[in-house]
Every structure is written in C-alpha cells, then in structure tokens.
Protein backbone atom coordinates (compact mmCIF):
# COMPACT_ATOMS: atom_id res chain seq x y z
CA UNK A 1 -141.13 20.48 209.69
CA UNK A 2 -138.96 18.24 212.22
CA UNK A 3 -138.31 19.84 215.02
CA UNK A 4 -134.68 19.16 216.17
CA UNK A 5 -132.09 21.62 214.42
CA UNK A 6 -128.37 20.82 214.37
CA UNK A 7 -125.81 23.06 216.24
CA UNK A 8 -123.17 24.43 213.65
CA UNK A 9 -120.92 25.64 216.30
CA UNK A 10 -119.11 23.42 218.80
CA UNK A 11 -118.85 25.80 222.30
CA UNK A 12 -120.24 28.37 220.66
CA UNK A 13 -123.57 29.58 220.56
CA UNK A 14 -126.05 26.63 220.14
CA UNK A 15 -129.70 26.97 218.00
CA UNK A 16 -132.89 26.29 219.45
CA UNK A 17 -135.46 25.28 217.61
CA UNK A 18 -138.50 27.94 217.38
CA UNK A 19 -141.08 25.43 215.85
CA UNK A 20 -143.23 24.47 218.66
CA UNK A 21 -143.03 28.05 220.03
CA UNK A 22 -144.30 28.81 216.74
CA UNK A 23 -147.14 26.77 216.27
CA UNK A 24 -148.75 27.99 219.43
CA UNK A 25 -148.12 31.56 218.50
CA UNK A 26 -150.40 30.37 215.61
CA UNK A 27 -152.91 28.62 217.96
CA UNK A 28 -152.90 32.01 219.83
CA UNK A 29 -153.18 34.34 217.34
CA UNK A 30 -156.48 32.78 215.97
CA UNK A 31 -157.41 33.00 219.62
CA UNK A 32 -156.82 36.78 219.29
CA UNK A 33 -158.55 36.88 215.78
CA UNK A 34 -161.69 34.89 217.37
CA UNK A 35 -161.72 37.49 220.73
CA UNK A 36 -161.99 40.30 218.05
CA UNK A 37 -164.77 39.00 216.24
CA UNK A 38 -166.81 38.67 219.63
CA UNK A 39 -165.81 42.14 220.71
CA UNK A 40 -167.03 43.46 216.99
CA UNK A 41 -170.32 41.22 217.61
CA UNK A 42 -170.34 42.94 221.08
CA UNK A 43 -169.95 46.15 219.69
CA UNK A 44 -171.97 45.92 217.00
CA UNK A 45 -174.97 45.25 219.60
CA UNK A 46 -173.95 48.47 221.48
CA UNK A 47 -174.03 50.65 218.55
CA UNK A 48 -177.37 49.23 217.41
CA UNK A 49 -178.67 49.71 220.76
CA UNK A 50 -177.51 53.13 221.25
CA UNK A 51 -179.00 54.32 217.80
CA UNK A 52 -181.94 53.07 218.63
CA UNK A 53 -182.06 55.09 221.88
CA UNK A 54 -180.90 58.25 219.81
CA UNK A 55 -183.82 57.55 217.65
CA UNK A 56 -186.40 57.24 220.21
CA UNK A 57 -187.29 54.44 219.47
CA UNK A 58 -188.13 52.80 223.22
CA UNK A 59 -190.01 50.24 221.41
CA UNK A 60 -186.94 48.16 219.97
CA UNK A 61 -185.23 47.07 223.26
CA UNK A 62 -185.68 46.94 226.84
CA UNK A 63 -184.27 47.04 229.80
CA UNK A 64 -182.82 43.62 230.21
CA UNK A 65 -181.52 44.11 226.38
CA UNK A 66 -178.90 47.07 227.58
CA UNK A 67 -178.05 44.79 230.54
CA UNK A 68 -177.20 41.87 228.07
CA UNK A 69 -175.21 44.42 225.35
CA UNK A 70 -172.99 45.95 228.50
CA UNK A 71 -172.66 42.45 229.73
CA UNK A 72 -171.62 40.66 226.28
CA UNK A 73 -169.38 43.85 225.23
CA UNK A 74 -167.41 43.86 228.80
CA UNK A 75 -166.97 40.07 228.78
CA UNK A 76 -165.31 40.45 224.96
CA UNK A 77 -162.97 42.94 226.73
CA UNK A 78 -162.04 40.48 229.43
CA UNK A 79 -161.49 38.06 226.11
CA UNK A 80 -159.49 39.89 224.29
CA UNK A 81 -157.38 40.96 227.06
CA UNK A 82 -156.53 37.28 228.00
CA UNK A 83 -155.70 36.52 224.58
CA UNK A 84 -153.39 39.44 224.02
CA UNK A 85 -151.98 38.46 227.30
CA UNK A 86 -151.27 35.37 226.86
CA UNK A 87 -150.01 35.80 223.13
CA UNK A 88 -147.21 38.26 224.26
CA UNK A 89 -145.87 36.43 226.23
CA UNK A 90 -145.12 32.86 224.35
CA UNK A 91 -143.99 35.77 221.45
CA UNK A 92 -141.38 36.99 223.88
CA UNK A 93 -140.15 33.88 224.45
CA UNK A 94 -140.11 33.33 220.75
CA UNK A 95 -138.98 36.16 219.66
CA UNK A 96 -135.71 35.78 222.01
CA UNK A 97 -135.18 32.18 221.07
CA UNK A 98 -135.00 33.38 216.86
CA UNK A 99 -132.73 36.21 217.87
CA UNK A 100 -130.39 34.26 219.64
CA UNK A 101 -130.42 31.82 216.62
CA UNK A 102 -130.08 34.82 214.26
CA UNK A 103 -126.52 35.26 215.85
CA UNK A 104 -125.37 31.62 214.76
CA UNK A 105 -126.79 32.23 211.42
CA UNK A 106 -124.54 35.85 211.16
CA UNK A 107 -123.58 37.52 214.21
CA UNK A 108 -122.48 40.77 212.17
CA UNK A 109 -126.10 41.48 211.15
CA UNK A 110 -127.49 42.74 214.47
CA UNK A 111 -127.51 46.16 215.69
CA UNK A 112 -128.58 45.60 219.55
CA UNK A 113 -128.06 42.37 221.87
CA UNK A 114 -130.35 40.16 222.56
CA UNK A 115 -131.49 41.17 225.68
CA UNK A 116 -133.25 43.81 223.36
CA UNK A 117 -135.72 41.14 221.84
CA UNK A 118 -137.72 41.33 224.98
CA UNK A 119 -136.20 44.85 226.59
CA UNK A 120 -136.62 47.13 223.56
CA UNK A 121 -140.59 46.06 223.99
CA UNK A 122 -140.71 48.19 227.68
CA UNK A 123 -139.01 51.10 226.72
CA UNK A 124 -141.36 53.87 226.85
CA UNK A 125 -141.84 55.45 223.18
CA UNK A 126 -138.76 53.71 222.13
CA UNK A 127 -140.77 50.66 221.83
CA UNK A 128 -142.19 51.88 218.81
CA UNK A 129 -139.06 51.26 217.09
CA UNK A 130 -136.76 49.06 219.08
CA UNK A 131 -138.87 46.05 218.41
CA UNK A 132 -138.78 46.54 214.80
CA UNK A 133 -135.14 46.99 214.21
CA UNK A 134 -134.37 43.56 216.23
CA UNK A 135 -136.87 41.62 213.16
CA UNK A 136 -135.45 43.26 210.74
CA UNK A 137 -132.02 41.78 212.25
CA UNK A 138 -133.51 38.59 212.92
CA UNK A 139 -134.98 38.52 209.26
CA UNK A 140 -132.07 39.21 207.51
CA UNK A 141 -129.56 36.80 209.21
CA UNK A 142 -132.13 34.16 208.94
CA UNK A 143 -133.09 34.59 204.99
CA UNK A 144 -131.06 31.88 203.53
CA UNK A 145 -127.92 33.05 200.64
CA UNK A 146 -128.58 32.81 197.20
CA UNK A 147 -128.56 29.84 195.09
CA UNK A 148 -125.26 30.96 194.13
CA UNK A 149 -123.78 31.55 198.03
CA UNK A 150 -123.48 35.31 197.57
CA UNK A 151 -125.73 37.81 199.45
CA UNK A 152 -129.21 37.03 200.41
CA UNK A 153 -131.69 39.39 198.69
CA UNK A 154 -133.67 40.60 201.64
CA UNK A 155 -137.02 41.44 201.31
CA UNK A 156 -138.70 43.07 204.48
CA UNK A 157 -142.40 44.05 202.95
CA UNK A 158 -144.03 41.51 205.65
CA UNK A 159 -142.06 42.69 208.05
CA UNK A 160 -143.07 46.41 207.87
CA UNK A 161 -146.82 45.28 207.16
CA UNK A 162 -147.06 43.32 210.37
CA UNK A 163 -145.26 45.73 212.33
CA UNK A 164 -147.27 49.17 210.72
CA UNK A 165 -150.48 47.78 211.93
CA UNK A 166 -149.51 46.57 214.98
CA UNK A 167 -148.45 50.45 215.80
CA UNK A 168 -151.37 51.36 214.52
CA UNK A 169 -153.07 49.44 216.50
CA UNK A 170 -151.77 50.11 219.66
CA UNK A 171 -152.38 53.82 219.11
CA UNK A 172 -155.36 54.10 217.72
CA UNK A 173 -156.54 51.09 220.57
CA UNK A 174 -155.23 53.51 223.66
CA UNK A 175 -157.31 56.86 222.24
CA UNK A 176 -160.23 54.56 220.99
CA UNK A 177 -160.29 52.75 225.13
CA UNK A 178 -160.19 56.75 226.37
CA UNK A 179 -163.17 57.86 224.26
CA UNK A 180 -165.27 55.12 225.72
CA UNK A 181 -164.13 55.48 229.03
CA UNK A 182 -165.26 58.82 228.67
CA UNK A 183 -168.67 58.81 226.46
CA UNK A 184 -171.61 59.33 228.63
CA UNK A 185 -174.37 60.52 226.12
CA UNK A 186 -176.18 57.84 223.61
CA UNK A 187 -174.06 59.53 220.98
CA UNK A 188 -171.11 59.20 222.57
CA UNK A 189 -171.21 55.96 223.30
CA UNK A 190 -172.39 55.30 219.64
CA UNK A 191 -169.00 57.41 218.24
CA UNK A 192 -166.90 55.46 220.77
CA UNK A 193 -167.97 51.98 219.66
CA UNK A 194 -167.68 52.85 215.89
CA UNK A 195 -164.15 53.81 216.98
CA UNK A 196 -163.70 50.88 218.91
CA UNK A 197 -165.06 48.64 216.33
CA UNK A 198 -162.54 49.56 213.46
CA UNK A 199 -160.38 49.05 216.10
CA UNK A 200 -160.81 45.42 216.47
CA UNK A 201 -161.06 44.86 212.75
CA UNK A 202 -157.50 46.68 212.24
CA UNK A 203 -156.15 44.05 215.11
CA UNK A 204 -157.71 41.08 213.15
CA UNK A 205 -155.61 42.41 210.17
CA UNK A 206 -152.39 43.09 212.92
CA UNK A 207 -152.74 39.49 214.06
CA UNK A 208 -153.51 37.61 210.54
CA UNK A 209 -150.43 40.01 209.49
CA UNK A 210 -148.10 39.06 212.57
CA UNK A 211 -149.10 35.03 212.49
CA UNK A 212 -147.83 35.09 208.95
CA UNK A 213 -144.49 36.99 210.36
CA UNK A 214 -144.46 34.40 212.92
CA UNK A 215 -144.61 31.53 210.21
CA UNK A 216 -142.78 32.62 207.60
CA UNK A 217 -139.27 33.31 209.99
CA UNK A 218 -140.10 30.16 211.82
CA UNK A 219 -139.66 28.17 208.50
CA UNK A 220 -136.72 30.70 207.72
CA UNK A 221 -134.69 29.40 210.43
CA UNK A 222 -135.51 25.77 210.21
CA UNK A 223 -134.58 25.96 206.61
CA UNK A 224 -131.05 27.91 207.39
CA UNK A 225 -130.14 25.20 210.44
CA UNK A 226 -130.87 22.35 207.83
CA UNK A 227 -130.36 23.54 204.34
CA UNK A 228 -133.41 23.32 203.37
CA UNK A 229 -135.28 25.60 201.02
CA UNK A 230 -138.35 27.53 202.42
C-alpha cells in the first residue's frame, strides 16, 4: 500500500494516512506476543519449581535455581510491561488518526467525538465500553459501499473478537497480578502462576486478535481514500 491518501474535501476535514502508524502497531504487537512467550517460559519455570518444592523433592533444584526462576519471571514482567506500554500509546495515536478519517468517509456514523478515541480509554469502568463503540464507528464508516453504491454490509465479528479478549484480558490480568502479589505458600505461588500463565496465553490471542483489527481497518481506509478494493 502507498502511503499518501487524497483529501476529498477542500477546507474541510483532511485524511491522514494511518499506514505507517499501522505497520508499527504490527511491529509492536509481535513485540507483545514475544514478551508473553518469555513470561509463559518464566512462569512455566516457577510452577515447575514450586511443585517440586511441594513434592519434597530438595533434590531437583537449588538455591541459585529459585534465584534464577524469580529473576527470569520478574524481568518478563518488566518486558511485558514495556511492550504494552509502548504499544498503547502509538495505538492511541492511531486510533485517533482513523477516527478522524472515519468522519470524512461519513460523518453521520459516529456516536461520540473524537476526542473519545483516546478519552473514552480513561474513563473509569466506562472504558469497558466507550472504546468499543468508537471501532465500531470507525469500522462502519470506513467499510467501503457495495459494488452497487448502496449500503455497506457491515460485518463487526473481528471487531467484537479483538475487543472480548482484550476485556478479558484486562480483568482476568488485574485478579491474576493480586493472587500473586498475595501467594506466600509453595501452593500458592503454584495456583497463582497457573493463573498467570493462561493469562499470558489469552493476551497472545488479544494481541494476534487486535494486530489483525489493526490491519484489516488500516487497509479499510486506504482502500475508501483511493477506491480501491480491500
């Protein structure tokens, strides 16, 4: 895809192009995905470890092993909190830039301003709906018309996907991060890194899921500036 797009409406609002913004969300999410399979790696080591203290079995590991696993599994944390970090914010900036487009393409289709794409994601509790209204905006002013010019048929099952698991997620992340927090007994700690470790394999899904998103409207709105087909 070229990345200049051509501005329909003289004095009016102008279209940005998203592409380059996009292909870095890409670069970043695989960042993500890569920080979650170290912290499952991580974790994976912890749990081993931990059954193996449950079991007695003194034999299997020593000291300088537990040292290592505590090490490894807090540096993954530090990972995967600079790549989430990072991430949101070039998808803020993204996710702004396709809304504003969104209201060349048909300003009639959006429910909330713009200022939402980024607000809506700070709004205590609200945020787990806000967000999702704004792409469903976005992704419906952005699908291109039918072959005929009549109504776009809309389809929003990526949409949803990406944005169920991302809640899911987040939730399940914040109780899984207080149960470890918490665990002091081997067993603990063993329940709270099982937790933790479906965890990170849900986010791998979240981010393969919200990449996809990312691509997908990307080419959406390159193809609706130039008349392309996606």
């Amino acid at each position: 895809m070229s990345t200049p797009m051509p501005m329909p409406m003289p004095g009016g609002p102008r279209l940005a192009s998203p592409v380059g913004l996009g292909k870095a969300l890409v670069a970043l999410f695989c960042a993500v995905i890569a920080t979650d399979l170290f912290a499952l790696l991580a974790g994976a080591r912890v749990h081993g470890l931990t059954t193996d203290i449950i079991n007695e079995d003194f034999d299997a590991f020593t000291d300088e092993d537990l040292d290592r696993a505590d090490l490894l599994y807090s540096a993954s944390g530090v990972a995967q909190v600079a790549a989430v970090i990072a991430t949101a914010v070039v998808f803020l900036v993204w996710f702004h830039r396709v809304r504003r487009n969104a209201d060349v393409f048909d300003p009639s289709a959006h429910r909330m301003s713009a200022g939402w794409a980024i607000g809506g994601w700070f709004v205590p509790f609200a945020n787990f709906l806000l967000p999702r209204r704004v792409a469903g905006d976005i992704w419906a002013a952005s699908t291109l018309p039918g072959p005929d010019g009549g109504a776009p048929r809309v389809s929003y099952a990526l949409v949803n996907a990406w944005w169920t698991a991302w809640v899911c997620t987040l939730v399940l992340g914040r109780y899984a991060s207080r149960v470890y927090d918490r665990a002091e007994e081997a067993e603990e700690i063993r329940q709270a890194a099982a937790v933790l470790f479906a965890v990170d394999l849900l986010d791998i899904v979240a981010a393969v899921l919200a990449l996809l998103f990312v691509r997908k409207l990307t080419r959406m709105q390159h193809a609706r500036a130039t008349g392309a087909r996606v």
